[in-house]
Protein backbone atom coordinates (compact mmCIF):
# COMPACT_ATOMS: atom_id res chain seq x y z
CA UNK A 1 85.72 104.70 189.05
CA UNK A 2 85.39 107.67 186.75
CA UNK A 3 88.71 109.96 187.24
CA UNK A 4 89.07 113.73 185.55
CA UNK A 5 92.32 115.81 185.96
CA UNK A 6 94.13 113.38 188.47
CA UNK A 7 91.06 113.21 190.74
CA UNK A 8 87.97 110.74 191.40
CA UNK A 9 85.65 112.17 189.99
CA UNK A 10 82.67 109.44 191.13
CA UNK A 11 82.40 106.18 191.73
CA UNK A 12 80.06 104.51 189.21
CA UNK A 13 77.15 103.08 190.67
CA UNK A 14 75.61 99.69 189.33
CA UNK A 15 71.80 99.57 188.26
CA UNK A 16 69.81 98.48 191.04
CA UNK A 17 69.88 94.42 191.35
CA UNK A 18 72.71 94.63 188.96
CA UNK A 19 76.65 93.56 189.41
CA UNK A 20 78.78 95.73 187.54
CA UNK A 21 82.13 93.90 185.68
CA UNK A 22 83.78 96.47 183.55
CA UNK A 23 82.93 99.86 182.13
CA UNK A 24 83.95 100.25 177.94
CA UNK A 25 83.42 103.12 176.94
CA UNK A 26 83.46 106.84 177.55
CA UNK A 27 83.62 109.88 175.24
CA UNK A 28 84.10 113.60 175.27
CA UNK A 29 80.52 114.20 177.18
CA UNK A 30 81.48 112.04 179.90
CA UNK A 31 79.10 109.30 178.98
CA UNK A 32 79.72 105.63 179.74
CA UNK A 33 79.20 102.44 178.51
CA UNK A 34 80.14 99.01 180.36
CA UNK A 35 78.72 95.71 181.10
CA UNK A 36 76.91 93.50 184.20
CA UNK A 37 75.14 91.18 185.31
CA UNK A 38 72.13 89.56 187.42
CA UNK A 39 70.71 86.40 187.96
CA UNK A 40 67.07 86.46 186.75
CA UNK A 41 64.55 84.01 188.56
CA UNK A 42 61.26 83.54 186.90
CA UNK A 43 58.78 80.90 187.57
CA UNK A 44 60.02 77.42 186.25
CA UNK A 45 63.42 79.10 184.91
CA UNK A 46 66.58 80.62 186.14
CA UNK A 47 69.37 82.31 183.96
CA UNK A 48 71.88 85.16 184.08
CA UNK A 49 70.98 88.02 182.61
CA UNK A 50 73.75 90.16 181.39
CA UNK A 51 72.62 93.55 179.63
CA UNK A 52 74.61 96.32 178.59
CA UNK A 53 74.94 99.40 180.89
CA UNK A 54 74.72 103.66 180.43
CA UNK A 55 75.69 106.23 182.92
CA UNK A 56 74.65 110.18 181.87
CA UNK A 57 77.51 112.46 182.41
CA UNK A 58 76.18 113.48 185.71
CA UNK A 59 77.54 112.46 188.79
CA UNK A 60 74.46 112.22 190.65
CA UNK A 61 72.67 110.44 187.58
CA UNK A 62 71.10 107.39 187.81
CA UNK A 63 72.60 104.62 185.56
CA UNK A 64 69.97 102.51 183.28
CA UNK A 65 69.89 99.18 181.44
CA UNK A 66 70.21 98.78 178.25
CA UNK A 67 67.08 97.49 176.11
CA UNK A 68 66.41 94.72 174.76
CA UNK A 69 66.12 92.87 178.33
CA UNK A 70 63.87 90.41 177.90
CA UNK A 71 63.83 86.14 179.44
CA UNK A 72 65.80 84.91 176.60
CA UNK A 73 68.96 84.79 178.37
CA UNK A 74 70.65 86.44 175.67
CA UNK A 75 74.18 88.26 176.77
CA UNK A 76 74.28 91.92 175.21
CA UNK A 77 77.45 92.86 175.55
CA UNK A 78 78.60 97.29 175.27
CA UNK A 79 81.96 97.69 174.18
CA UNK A 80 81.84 101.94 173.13
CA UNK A 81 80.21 105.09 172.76
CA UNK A 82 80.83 108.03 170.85
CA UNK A 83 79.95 111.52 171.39
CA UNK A 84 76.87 111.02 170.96
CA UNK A 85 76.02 108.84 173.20
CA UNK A 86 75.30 105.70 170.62
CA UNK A 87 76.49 102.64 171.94
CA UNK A 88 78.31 99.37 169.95
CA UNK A 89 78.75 96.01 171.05
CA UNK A 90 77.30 92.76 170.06
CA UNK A 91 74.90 90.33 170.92
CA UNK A 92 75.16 86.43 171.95
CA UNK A 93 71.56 84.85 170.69
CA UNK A 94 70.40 81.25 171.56
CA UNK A 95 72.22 78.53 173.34
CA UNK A 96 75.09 75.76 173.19
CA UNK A 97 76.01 74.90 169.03
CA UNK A 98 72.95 77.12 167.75
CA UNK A 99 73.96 80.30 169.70
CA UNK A 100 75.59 83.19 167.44
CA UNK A 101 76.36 86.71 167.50
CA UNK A 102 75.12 89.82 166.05
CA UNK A 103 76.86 93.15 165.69
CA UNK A 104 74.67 95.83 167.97
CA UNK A 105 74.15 99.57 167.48
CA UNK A 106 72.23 101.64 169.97
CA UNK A 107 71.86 104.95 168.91
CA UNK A 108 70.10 106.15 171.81
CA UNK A 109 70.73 104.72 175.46
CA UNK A 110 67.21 104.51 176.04
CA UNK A 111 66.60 102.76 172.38
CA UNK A 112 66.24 100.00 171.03
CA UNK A 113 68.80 97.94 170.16
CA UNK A 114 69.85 97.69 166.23
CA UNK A 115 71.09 94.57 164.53
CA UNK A 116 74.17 94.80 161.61
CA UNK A 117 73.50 93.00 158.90
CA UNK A 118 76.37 89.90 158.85
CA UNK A 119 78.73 90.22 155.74
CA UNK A 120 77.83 87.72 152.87
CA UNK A 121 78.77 83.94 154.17
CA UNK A 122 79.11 85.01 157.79
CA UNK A 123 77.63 83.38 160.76
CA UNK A 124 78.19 85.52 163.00
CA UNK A 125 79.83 89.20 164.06
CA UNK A 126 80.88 91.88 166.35
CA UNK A 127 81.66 95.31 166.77
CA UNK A 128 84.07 96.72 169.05
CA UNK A 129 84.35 100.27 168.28
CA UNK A 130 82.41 103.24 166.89
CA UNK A 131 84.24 106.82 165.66
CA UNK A 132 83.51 109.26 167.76
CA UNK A 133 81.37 111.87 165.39
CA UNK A 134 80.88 109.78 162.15
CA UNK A 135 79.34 106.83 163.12
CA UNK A 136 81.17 104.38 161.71
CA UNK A 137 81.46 101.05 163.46
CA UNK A 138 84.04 98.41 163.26
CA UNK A 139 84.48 95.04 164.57
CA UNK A 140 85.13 91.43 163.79
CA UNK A 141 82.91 88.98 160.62
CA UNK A 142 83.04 85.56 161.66
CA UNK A 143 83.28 82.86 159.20
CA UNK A 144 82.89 78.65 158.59
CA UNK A 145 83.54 76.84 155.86
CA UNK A 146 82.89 73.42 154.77
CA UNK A 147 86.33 71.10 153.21
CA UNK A 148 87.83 71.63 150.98
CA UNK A 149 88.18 75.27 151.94
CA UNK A 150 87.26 77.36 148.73
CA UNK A 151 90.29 80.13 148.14
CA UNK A 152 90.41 83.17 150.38
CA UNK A 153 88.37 81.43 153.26
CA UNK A 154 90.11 83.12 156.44
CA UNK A 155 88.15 82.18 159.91
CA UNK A 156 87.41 85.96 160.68
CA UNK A 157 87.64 89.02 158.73
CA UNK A 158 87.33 92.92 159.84
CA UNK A 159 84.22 93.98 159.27
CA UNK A 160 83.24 97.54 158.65
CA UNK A 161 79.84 99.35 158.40
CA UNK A 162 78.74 103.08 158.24
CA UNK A 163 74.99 102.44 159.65
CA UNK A 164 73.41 101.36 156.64
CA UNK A 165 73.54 99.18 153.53
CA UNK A 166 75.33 96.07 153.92
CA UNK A 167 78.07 95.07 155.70
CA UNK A 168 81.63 95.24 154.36
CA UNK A 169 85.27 93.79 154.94
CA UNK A 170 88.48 95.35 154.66
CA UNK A 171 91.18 93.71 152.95
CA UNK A 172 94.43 91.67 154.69
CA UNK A 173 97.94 90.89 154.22
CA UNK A 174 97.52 88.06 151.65
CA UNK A 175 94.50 85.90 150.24
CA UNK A 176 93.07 83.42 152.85
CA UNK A 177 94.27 85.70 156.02
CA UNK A 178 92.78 86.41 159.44
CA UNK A 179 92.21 90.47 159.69
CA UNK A 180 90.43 91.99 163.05
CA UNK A 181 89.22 95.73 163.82
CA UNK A 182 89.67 97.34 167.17
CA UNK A 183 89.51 101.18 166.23
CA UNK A 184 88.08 103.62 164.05
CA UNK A 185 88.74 107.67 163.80
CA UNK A 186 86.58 110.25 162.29
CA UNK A 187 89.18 110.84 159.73
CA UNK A 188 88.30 107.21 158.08
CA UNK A 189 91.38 104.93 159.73
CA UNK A 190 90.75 101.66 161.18
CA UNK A 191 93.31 100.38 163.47
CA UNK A 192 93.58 96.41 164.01
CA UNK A 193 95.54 93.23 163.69
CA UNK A 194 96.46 91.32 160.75
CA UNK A 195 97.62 88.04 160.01
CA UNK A 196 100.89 87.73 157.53
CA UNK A 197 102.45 85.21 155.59
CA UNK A 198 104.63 83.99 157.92
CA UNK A 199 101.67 82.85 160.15
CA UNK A 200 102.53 86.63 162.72
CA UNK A 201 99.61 88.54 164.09
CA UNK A 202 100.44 92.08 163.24
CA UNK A 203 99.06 95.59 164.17
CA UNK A 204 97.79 96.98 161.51
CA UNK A 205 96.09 100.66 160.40
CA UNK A 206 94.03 101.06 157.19
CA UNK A 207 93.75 104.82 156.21
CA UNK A 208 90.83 105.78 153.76
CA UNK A 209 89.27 102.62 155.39
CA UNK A 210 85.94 103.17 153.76
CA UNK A 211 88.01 103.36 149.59
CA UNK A 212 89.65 99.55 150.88
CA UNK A 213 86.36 98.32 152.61
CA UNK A 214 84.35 95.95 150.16
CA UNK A 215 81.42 93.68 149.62
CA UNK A 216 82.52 90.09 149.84
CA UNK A 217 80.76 88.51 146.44
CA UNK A 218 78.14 86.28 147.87
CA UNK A 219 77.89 83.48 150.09
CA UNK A 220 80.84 80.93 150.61
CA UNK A 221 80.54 77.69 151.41
């Protein structure tokens, strides 16, 4: 359900063929974002398809699916939009131990889907939110490492990227600590989580996110 000054404003239909599980996003157009699914039968092959969604600020407007949809089985997950109307999220690709994700822009509902570069030694990332004029997006790097673990080898780091060149990470509490993004303004914070050195998650806000961000050196192990 969409609501605007204390009132229902419309109930958000799903695509047709298409279960609808949450919405994400919505910004100051009245755009949304959100997520569902279907079960796709082709010959020899069945999987469940889960795309990303868009409804246009319209009531009466017809929601679409977000491309790439394709017989991979691949799960493209929204998460939001700014005004707009581009679209973040990530994307689950390939199955079981070789599956892995990969930070998604779309700047244009009906687009194609854009791929963020992973930061240097990552296998894998997310974003989870996008400013809502500026276009920068911020999620979560994921990392492995082999043993020993080489110094300042945290599992995950916050990842942030303005659309182009690569991929940077903003800095945590202490060498070797777990750091996660959730939020980003047009006036350059990023708010999140970071780990301390008493092993606490804590919330956390970087302002002048984009003077802290950085380019991790090269490849760890």
């Amino acid at each position: 359900m969409e609501w605007s000054r204390g009132r229902v404003r419309r109930e958000l239909p799903s695509p047709a063929g298409y279960v609808l599980y949450e919405t994400s996003g919505l910004n100051n157009a009245g755009q949304v974002s959100g997520n569902g699914w279907e079960l796709e039968r082709r010959p020899g092959a069945q999987f469940l398809a889960t795309p990303g969604l868009y409804w246009p600020a319209y009531p009466d407007s017809t929601p679409s699916v977000l491309a790439p949809f394709d017989d991979t089985g691949d799960h493209h997950v929204t998460r939001e939009i700014d005004d707009s109307g581009r679209i973040v999220g990530y994307a689950r690709r390939g199955q079981g131990p070789d599956s892995a994700e990969f930070a998604v822009v779309w700047n244009r509902p009906d687009g194609p889907a854009a791929y963020a570069p992973w930061a240097p030694g990552a296998i894998g990332g997310t974003f989870d939110s996008i400013s809502p004029n500026t276009g920068v997006a911020v999620g979560l790097a994921e990392f492995s490492y082999a043993s020993p673990l080489p110094p300042d080898s945290p599992p995950a780091r916050a990842q942030y990227w303005t659309g182009k060149g690569p991929m940077r990470v903003l800095p945590g509490l202490g060498p070797s600590l777990f750091t996660a993004a959730f939020a980003v303004t047009d006036d350059d914070r990023v708010g999140g989580a970071a780990l301390d050195a008493q092993n606490r998650v804590r919330p956390v806000i970087w302002t002048c996110a984009s003077k802290q961000a950085y380019v991790l050196e090269g490849p760890r192990p």
